[in-house]
Protein backbone atom coordinates (compact mmCIF):
# COMPACT_ATOMS: atom_id res chain seq x y z
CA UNK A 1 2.43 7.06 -7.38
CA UNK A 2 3.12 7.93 -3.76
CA UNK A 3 2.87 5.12 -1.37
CA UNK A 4 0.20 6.77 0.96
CA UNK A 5 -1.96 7.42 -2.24
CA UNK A 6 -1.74 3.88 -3.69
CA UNK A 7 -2.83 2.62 -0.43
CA UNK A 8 -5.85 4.53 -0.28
CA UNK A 9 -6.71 3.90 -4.73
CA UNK A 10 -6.07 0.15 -4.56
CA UNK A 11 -8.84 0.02 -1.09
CA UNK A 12 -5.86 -1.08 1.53
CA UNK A 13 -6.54 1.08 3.83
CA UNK A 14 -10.53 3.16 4.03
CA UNK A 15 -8.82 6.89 3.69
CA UNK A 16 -5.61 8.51 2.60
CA UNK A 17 -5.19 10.06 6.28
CA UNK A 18 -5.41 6.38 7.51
CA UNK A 19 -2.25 5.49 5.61
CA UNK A 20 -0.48 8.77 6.44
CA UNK A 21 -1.20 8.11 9.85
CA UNK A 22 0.57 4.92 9.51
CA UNK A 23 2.91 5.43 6.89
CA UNK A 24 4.29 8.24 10.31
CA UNK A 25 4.41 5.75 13.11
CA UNK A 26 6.20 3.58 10.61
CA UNK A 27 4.07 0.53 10.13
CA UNK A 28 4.52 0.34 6.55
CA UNK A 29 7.57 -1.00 4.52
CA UNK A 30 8.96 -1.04 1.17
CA UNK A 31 11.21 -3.60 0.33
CA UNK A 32 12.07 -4.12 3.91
CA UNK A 33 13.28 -0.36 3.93
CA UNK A 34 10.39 1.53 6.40
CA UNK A 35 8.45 4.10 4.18
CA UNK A 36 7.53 7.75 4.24
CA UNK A 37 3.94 9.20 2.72
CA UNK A 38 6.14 10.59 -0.34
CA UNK A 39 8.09 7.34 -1.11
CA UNK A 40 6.78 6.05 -4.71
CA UNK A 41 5.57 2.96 -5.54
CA UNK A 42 6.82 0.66 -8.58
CA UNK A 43 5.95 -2.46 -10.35
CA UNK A 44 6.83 -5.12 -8.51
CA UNK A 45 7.67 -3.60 -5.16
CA UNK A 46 7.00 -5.51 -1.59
CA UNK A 47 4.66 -3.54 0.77
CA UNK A 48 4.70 -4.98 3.90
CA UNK A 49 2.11 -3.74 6.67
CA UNK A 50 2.62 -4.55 10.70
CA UNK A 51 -1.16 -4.83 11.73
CA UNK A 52 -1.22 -5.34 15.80
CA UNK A 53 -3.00 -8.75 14.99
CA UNK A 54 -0.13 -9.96 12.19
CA UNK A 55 1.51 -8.48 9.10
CA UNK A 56 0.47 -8.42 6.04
CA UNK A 57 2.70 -8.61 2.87
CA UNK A 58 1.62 -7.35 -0.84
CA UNK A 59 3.09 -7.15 -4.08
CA UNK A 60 2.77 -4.41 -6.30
CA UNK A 61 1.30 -5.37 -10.26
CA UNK A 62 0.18 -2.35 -11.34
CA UNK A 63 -0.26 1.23 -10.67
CA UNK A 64 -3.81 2.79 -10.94
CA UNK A 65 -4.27 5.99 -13.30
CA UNK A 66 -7.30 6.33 -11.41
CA UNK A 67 -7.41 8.51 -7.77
CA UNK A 68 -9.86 5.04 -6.54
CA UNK A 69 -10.66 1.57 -8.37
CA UNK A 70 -13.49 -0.76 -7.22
CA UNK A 71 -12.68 -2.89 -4.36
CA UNK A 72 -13.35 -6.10 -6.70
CA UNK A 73 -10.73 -5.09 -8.83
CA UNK A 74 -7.84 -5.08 -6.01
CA UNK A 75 -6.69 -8.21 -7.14
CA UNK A 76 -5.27 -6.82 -10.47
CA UNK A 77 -2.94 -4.19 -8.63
CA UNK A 78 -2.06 -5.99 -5.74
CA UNK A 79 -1.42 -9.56 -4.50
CA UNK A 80 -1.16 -10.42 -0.94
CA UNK A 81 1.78 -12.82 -0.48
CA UNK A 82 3.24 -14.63 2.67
């Protein structure tokens, strides 16, 4: 799944334009390597976000088959990490 997409299904960021949007000023990382919209996500990658207030890290657990999953499920395809 593309990493703007998986963004948007597993609720990190409200709309897919919002992680475009960051995905181009280059906010967003993959395995320390800086990300475009079309770069796709695996099990167990390292998404790492630079928020102007801190940076956030997640791991990938699973990919959705769904375009959107409830917002109380996050927790199954994503863990935040330090």
């Amino acid at each position: 799944m593309r990493i703007d997409k998986f963004l948007n299904a597993v609720n990190i960021t409200k709309r897919r334009t919002v992680a475009q949007d960051m995905l181009a000023n280059g906010v967003v990382s993959i395995n320390g390597k800086v990300a475009k919209a079309s770069k796709n996500v695996e099990v167990g990658d390292r998404i790492s976000i630079a928020y102007l207030k801190g940076e956030k890290h997640y791991e990938v657990l699973q990919i959705p088959v769904t375009k959107s999953t409830p917002k109380s499920q996050q927790d199954q395809y994503v863990k935040e990490t330090d």
